[in-house]
C-alpha atoms as a PDB file:
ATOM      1  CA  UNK A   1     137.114  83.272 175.572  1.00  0.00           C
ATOM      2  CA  UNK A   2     133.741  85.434 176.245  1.00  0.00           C
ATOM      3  CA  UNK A   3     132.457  82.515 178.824  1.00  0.00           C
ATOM      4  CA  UNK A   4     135.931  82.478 180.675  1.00  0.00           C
ATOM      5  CA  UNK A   5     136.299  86.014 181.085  1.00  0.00           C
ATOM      6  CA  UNK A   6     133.219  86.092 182.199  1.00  0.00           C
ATOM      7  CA  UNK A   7     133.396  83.832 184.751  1.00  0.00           C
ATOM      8  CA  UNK A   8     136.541  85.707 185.951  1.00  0.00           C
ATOM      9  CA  UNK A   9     134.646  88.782 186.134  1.00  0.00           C
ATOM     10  CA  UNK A  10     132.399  87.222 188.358  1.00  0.00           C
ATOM     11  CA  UNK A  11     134.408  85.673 190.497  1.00  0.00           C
ATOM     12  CA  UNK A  12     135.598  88.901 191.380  1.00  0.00           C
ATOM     13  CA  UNK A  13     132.213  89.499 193.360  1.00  0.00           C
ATOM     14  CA  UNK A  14     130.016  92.781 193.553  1.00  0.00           C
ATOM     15  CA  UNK A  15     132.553  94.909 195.039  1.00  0.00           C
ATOM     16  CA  UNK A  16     134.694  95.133 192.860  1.00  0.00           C
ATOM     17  CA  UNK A  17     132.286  96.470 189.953  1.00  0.00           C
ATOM     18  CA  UNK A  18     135.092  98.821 188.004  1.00  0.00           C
ATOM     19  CA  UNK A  19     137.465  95.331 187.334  1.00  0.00           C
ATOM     20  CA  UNK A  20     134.599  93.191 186.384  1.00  0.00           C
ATOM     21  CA  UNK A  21     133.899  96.185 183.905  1.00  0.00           C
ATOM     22  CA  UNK A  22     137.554  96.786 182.903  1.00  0.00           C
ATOM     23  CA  UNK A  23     137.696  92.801 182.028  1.00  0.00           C
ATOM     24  CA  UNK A  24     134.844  92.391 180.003  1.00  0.00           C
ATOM     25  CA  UNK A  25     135.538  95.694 177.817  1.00  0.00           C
ATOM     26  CA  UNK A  26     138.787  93.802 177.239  1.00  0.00           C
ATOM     27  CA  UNK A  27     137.115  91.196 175.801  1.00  0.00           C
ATOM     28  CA  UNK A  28     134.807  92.949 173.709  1.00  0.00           C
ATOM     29  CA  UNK A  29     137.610  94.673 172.255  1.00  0.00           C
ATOM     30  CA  UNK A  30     139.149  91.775 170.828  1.00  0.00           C
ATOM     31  CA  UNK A  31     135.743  90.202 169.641  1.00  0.00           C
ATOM     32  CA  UNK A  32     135.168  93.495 167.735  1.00  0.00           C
ATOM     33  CA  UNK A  33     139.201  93.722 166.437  1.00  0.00           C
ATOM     34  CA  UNK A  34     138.683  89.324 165.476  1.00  0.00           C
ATOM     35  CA  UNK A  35     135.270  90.814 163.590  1.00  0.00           C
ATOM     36  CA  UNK A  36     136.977  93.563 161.690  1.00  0.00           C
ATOM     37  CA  UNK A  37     139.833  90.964 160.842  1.00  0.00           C
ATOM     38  CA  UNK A  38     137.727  88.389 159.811  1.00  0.00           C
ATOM     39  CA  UNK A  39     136.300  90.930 157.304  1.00  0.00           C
ATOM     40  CA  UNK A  40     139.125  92.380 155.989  1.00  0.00           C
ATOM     41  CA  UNK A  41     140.685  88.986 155.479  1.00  0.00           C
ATOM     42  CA  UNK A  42     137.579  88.172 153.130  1.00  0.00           C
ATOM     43  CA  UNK A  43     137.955  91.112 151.385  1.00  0.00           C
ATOM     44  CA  UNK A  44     141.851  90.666 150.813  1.00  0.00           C
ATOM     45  CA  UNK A  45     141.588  86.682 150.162  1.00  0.00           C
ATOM     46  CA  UNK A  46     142.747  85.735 146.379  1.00  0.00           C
ATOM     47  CA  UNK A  47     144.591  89.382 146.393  1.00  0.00           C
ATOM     48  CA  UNK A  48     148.246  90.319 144.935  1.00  0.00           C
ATOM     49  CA  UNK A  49     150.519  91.209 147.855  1.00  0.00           C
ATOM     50  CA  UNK A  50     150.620  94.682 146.658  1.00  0.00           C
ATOM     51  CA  UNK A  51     147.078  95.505 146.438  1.00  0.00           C
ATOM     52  CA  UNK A  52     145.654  98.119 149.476  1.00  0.00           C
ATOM     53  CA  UNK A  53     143.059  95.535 150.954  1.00  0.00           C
ATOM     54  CA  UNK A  54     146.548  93.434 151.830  1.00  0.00           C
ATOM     55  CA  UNK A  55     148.334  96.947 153.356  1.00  0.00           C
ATOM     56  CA  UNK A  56     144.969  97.002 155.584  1.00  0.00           C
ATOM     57  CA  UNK A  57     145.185  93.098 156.441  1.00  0.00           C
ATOM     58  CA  UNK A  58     148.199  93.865 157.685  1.00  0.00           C
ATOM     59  CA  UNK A  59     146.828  96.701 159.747  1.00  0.00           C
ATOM     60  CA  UNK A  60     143.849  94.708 161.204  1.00  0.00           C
ATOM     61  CA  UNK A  61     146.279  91.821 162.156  1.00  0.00           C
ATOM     62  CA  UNK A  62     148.399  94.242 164.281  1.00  0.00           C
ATOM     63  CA  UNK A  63     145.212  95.570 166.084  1.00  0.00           C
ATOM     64  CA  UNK A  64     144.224  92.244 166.975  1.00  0.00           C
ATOM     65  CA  UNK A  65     147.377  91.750 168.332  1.00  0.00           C
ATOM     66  CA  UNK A  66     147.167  94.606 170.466  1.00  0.00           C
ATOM     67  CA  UNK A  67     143.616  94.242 171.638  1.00  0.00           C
ATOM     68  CA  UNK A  68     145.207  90.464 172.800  1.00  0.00           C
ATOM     69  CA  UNK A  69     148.298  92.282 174.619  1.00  0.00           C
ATOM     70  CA  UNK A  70     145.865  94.477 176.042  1.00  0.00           C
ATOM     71  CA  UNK A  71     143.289  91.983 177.296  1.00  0.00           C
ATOM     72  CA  UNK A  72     146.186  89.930 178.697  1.00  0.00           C
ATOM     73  CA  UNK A  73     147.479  93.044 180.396  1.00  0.00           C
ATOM     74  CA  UNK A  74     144.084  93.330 182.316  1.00  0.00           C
ATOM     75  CA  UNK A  75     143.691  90.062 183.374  1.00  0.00           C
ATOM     76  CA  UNK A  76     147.393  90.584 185.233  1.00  0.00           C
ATOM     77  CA  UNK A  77     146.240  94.336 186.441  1.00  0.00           C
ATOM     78  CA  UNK A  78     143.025  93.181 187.814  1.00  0.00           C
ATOM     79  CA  UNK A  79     144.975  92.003 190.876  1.00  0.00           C
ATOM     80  CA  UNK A  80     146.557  94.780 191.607  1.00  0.00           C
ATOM     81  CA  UNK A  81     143.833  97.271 192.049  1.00  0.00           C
ATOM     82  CA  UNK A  82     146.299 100.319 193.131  1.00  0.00           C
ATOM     83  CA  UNK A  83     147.324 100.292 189.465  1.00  0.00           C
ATOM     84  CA  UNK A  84     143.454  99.953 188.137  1.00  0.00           C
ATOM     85  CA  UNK A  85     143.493 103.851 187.202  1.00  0.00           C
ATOM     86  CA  UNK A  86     146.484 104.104 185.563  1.00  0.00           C
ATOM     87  CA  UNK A  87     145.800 100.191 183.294  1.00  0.00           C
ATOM     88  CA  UNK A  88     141.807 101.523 182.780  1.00  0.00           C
ATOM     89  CA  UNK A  89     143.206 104.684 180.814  1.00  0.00           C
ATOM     90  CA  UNK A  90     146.242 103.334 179.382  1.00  0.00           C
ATOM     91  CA  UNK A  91     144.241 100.470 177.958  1.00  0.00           C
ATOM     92  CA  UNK A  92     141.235 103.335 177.046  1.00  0.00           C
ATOM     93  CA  UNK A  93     143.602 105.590 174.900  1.00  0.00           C
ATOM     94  CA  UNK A  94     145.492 102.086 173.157  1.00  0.00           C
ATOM     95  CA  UNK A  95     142.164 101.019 172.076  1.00  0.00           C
ATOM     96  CA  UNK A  96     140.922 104.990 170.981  1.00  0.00           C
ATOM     97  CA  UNK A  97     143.897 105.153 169.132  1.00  0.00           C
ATOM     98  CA  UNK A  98     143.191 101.759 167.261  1.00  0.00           C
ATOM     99  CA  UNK A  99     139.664 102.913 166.740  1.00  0.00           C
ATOM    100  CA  UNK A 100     141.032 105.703 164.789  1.00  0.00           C
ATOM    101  CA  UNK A 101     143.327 104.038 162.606  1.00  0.00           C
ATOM    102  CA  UNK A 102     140.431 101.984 161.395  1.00  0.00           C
ATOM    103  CA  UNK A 103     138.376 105.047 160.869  1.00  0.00           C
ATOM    104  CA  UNK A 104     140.843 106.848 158.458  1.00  0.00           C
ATOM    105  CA  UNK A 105     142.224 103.391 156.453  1.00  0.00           C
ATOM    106  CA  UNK A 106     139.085 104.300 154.344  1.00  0.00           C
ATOM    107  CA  UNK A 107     137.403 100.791 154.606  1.00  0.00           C
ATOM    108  CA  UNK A 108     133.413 100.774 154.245  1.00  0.00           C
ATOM    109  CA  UNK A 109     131.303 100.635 157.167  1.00  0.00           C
ATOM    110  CA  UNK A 110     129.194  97.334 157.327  1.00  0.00           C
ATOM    111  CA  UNK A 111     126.453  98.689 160.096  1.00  0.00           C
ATOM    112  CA  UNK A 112     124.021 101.332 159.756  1.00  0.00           C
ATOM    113  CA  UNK A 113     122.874 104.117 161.493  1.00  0.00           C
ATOM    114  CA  UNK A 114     120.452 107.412 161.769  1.00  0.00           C
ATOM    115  CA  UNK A 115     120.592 111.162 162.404  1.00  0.00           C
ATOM    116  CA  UNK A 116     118.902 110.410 165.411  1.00  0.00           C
ATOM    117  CA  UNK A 117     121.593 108.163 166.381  1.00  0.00           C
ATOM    118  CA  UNK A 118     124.383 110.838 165.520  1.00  0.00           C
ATOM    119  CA  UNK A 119     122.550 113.292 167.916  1.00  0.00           C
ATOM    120  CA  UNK A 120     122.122 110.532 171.148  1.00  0.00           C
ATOM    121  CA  UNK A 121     125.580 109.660 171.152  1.00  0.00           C
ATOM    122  CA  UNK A 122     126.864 113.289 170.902  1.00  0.00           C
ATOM    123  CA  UNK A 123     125.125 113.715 174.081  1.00  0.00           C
ATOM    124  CA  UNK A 124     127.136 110.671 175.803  1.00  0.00           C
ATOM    125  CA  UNK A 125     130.053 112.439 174.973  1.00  0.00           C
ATOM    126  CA  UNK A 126     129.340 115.577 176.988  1.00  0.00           C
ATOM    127  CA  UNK A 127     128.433 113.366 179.699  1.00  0.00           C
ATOM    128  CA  UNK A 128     131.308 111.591 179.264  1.00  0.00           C
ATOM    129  CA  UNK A 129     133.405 114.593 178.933  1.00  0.00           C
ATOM    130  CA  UNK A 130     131.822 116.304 182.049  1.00  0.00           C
ATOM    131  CA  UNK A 131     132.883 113.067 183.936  1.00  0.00           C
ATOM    132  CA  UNK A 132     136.575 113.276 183.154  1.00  0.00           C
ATOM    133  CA  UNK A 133     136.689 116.856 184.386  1.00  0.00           C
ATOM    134  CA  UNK A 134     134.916 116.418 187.525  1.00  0.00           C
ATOM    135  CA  UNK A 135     137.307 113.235 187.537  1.00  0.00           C
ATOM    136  CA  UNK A 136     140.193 115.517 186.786  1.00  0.00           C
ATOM    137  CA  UNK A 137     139.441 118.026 190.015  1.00  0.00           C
ATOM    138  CA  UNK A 138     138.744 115.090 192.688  1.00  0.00           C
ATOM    139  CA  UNK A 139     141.638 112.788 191.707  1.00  0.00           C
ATOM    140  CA  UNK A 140     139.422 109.914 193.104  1.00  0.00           C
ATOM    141  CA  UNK A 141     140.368 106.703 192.100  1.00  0.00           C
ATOM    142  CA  UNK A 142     137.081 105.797 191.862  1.00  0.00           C
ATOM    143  CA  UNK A 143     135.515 109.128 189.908  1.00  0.00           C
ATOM    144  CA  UNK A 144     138.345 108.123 187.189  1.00  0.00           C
ATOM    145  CA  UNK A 145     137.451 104.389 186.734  1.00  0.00           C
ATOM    146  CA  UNK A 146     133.753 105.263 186.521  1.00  0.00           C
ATOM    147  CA  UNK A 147     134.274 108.224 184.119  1.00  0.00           C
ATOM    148  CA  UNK A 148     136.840 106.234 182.047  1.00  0.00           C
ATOM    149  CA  UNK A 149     134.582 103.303 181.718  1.00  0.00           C
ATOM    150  CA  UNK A 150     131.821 105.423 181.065  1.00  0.00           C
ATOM    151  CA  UNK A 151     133.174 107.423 177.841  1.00  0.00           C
ATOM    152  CA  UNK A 152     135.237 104.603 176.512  1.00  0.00           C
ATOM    153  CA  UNK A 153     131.820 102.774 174.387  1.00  0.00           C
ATOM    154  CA  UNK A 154     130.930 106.331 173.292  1.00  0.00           C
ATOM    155  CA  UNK A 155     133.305 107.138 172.046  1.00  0.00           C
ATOM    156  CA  UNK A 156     133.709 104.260 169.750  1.00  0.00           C
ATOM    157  CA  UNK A 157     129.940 104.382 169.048  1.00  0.00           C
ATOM    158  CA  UNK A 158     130.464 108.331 167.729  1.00  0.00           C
ATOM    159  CA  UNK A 159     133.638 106.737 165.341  1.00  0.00           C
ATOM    160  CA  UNK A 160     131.517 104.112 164.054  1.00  0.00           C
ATOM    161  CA  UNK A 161     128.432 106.356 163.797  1.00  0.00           C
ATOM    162  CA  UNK A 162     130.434 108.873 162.111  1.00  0.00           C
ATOM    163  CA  UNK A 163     131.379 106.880 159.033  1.00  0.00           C
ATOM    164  CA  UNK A 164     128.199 104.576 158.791  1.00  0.00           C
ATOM    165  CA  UNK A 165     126.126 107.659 158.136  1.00  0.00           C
ATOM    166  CA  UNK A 166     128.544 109.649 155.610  1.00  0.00           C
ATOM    167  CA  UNK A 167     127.830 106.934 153.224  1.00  0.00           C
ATOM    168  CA  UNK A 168     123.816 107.778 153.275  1.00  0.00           C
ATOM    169  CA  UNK A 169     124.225 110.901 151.801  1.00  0.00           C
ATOM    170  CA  UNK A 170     125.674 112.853 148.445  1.00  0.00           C
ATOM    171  CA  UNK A 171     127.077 115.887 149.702  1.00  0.00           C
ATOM    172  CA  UNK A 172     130.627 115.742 149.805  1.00  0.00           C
ATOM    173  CA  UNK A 173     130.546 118.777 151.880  1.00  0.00           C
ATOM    174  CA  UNK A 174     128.607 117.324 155.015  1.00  0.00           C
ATOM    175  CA  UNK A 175     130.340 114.056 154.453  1.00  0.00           C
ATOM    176  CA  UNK A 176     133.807 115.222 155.613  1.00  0.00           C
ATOM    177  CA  UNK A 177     132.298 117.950 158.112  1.00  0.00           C
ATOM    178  CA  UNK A 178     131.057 115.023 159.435  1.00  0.00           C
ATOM    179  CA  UNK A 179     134.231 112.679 159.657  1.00  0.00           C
ATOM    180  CA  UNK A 180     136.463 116.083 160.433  1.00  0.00           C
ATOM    181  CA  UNK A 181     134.229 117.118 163.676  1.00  0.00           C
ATOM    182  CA  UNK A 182     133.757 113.266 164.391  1.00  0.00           C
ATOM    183  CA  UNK A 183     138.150 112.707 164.199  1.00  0.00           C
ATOM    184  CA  UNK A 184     138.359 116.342 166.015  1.00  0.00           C
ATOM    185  CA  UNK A 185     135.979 115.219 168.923  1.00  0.00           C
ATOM    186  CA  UNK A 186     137.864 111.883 169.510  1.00  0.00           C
ATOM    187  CA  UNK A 187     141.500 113.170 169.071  1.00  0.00           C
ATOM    188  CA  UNK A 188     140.805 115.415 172.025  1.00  0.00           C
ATOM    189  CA  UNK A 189     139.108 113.136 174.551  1.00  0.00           C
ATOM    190  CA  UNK A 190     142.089 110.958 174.132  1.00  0.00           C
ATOM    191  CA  UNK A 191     144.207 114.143 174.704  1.00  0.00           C
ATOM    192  CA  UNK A 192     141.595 115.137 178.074  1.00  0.00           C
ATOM    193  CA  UNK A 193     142.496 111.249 179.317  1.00  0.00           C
ATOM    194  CA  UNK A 194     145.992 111.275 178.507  1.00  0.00           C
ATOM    195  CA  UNK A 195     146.075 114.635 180.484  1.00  0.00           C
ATOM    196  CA  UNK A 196     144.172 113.092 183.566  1.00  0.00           C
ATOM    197  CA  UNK A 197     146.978 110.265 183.292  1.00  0.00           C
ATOM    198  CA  UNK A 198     149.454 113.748 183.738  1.00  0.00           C
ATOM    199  CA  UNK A 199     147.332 114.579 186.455  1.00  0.00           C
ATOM    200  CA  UNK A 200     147.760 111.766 188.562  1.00  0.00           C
ATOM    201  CA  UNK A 201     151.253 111.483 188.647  1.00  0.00           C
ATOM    202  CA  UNK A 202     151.873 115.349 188.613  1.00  0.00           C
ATOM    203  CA  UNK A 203     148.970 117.285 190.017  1.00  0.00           C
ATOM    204  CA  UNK A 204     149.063 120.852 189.166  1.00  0.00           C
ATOM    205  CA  UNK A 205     146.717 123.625 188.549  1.00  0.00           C
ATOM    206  CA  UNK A 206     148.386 124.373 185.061  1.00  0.00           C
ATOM    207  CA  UNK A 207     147.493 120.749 183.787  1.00  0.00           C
ATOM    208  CA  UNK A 208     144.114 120.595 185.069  1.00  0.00           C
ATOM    209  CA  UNK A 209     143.554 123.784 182.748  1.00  0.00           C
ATOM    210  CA  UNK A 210     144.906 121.720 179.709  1.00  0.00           C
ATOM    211  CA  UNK A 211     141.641 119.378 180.462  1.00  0.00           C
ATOM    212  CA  UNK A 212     139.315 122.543 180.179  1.00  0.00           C
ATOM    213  CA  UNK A 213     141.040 123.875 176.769  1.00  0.00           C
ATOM    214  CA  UNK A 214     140.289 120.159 175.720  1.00  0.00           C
ATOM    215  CA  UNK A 215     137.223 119.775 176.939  1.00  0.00           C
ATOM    216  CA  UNK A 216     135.897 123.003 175.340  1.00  0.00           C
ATOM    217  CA  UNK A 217     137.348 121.759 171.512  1.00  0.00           C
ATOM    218  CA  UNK A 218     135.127 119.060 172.488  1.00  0.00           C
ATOM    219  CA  UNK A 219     132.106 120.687 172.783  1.00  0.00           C
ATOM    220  CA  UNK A 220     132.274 122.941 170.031  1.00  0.00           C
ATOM    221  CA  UNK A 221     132.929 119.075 167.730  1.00  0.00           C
ATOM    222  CA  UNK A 222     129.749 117.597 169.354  1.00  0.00           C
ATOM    223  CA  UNK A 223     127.775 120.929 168.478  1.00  0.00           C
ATOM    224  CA  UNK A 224     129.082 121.178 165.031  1.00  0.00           C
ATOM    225  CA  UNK A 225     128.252 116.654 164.783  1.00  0.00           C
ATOM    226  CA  UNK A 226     124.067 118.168 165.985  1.00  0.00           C
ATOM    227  CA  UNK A 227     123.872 120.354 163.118  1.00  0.00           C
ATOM    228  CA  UNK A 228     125.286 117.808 160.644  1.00  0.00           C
ATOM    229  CA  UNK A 229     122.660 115.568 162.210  1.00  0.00           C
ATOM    230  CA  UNK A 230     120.183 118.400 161.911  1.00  0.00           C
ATOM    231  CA  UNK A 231     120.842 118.996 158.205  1.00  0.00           C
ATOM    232  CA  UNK A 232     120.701 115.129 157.387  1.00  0.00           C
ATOM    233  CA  UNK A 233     117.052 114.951 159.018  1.00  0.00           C
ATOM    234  CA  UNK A 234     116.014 117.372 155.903  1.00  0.00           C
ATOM    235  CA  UNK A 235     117.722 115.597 153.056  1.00  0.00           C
ATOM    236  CA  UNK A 236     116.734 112.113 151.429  1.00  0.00           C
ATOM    237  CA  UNK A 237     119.134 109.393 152.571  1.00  0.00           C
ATOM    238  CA  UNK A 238     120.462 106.842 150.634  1.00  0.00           C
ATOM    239  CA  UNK A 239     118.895 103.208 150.886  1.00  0.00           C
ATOM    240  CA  UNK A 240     122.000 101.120 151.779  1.00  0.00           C
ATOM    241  CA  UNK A 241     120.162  97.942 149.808  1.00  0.00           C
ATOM    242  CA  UNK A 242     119.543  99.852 146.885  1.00  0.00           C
ATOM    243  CA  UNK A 243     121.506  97.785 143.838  1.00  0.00           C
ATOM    244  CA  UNK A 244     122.625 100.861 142.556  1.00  0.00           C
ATOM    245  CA  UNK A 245     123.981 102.014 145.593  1.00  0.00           C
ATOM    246  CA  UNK A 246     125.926  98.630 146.178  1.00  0.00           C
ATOM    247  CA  UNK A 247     127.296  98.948 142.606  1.00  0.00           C
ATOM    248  CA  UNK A 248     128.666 101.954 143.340  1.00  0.00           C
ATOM    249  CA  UNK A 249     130.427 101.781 145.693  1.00  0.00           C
ATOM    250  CA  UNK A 250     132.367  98.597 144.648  1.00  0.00           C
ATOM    251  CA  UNK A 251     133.314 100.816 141.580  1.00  0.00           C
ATOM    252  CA  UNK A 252     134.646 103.179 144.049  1.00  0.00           C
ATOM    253  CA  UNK A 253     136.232 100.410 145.795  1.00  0.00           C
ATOM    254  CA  UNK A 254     137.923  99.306 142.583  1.00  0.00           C
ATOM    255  CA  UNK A 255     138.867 103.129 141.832  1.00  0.00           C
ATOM    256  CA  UNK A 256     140.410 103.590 144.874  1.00  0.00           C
ATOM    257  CA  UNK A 257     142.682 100.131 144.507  1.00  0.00           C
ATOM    258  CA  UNK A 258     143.504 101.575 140.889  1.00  0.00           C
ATOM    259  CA  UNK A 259     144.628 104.668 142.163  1.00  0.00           C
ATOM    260  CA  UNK A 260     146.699 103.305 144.881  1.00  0.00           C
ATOM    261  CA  UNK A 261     148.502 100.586 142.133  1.00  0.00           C
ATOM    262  CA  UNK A 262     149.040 103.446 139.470  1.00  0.00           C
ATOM    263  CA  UNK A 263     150.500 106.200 142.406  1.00  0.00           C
ATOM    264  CA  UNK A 264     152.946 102.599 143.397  1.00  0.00           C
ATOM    265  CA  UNK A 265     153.667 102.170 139.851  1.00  0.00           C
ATOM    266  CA  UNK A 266     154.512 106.068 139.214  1.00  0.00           C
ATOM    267  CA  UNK A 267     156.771 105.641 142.311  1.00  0.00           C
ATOM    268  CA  UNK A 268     159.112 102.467 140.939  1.00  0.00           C
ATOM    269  CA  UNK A 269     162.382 103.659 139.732  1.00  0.00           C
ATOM    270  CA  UNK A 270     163.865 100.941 136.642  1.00  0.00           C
ATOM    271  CA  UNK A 271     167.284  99.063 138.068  1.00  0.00           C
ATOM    272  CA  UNK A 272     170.851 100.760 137.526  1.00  0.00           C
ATOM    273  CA  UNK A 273     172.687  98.757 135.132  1.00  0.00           C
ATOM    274  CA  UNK A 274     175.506  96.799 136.702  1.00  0.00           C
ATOM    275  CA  UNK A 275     178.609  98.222 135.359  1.00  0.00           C
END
């Protein structure tokens, strides 16, 4: 699938840069959704139908299907490059929006990542964010593609970043100031594009203040992410190979799939008799 795309994308030739871009981001969308499905499936294989890891099976397999219909999408869009614009940010805010349903079902975080790390890719966002408001004011065709495809792999870098390094540390406290600026900063960037895709149709002064308001909540999410980052520079982190580590966090695992089964359980009403 990679190679063929590929080739596609360079068949296109060197002008047209922002489809050969829009094509392979396609692609690398549904090699990340096949990875994360490929996981979860190991993690759900042997499992009762009722158990959570199935719920988020089920969840994985309808993201995959999705990052398919997208892909498919932009290989038909590609030739039509009036409609590149409006297919580069409906296909942006799709995947977002399956980006964060991965990041709230809970599941563990198999990469790893450093303060440092937090603190580079909070600067991508501003850059990213800056983008989509000068993007906003021009109306460009062009400035939107470019600013689109720019903040679309930060943003899903700050998601993954986010929950890879709230499992390094003990305090509960940072951990969800962490995930809560980290969910704040990417609910609103999906708001700023879905406002830009306002814009286009509808250009008015009214709506291109929307993408400052947005922009701003923004800001203040990436500034609260560099102290987090900050703070975490001072503390000890936790050595993801550490046994003891590992072994706790299966028990929380197992807690959390005991939890879910008893709150089910608590939930099931017996059978009125037949009369």
């Amino acid at each position: 699938l990679c190679a063929v795309v590929k080739l596609g994308a360079l068949s296109l030739g060197n002008n047209n840069s922002e489809a050969q871009i829009m094509l392979i981001n396609s692609v690398k969308d549904v090699a990340l959704a096949l990875n994360n499905l490929i996981n979860v499936t190991k993690t759900a294989s042997g499992k009762n139908i009722t158990d959570p890891e199935m719920q988020k099976l089920k969840e994985s397999a309808k993201v995959m299907v999705t990052k398919v219909t997208s892909l498919l999408r932009t290989v038909k869009m590609v030739e039509d490059k009036s409609q590149h614009e409006i297919h580069i940010l409906e296909s942006t805010i799709e995947s977002i929006t399956q980006e964060l349903q991965i990041f709230n079902n809970g599941q563990l975080p198999t990469s790893r990542t450093t303060p440092e790390e937090l603190i580079h890719v909070t600067k991508q966002i501003t850059i990213a964010t800056s983008k989509v408001l000068s993007a906003g004011q021009s109306c460009q065709q062009d400035d939107i593609i470019d600013a689109v495809n720019f903040g679309r792999k930060s943003i899903i870098d700050l998601l993954i970043i986010c929950k890879s390094i709230i499992y390094l540390i003990d305090d509960k406290y940072l951990q969800q100031r962490t995930l809560d600026n980290g969910r704040i900063c990417v609910q609103n960037y999906k708001e700023l594009l879905e406002t830009i895709q306002i814009l286009i149709q509808n250009p008015s002064n009214e709506i291109k203040q929307k993408l400052f308001n947005y922009s701003k909540i923004i800001i203040q999410s990436t500034q609260e992410l560099v102290q987090c980052a900050e703070k975490l520079k001072s503390i000890d982190l936790i050595d993801p190979d550490d046994p003891s580590y590992k072994a706790e966090y299966e028990l929380f695992n197992v807690a959390q799939s005991i939890e879910s089964a008893a709150k089910k359980l608590s939930s099931l009403k017996p059978r009125q008799k037949i009369k």
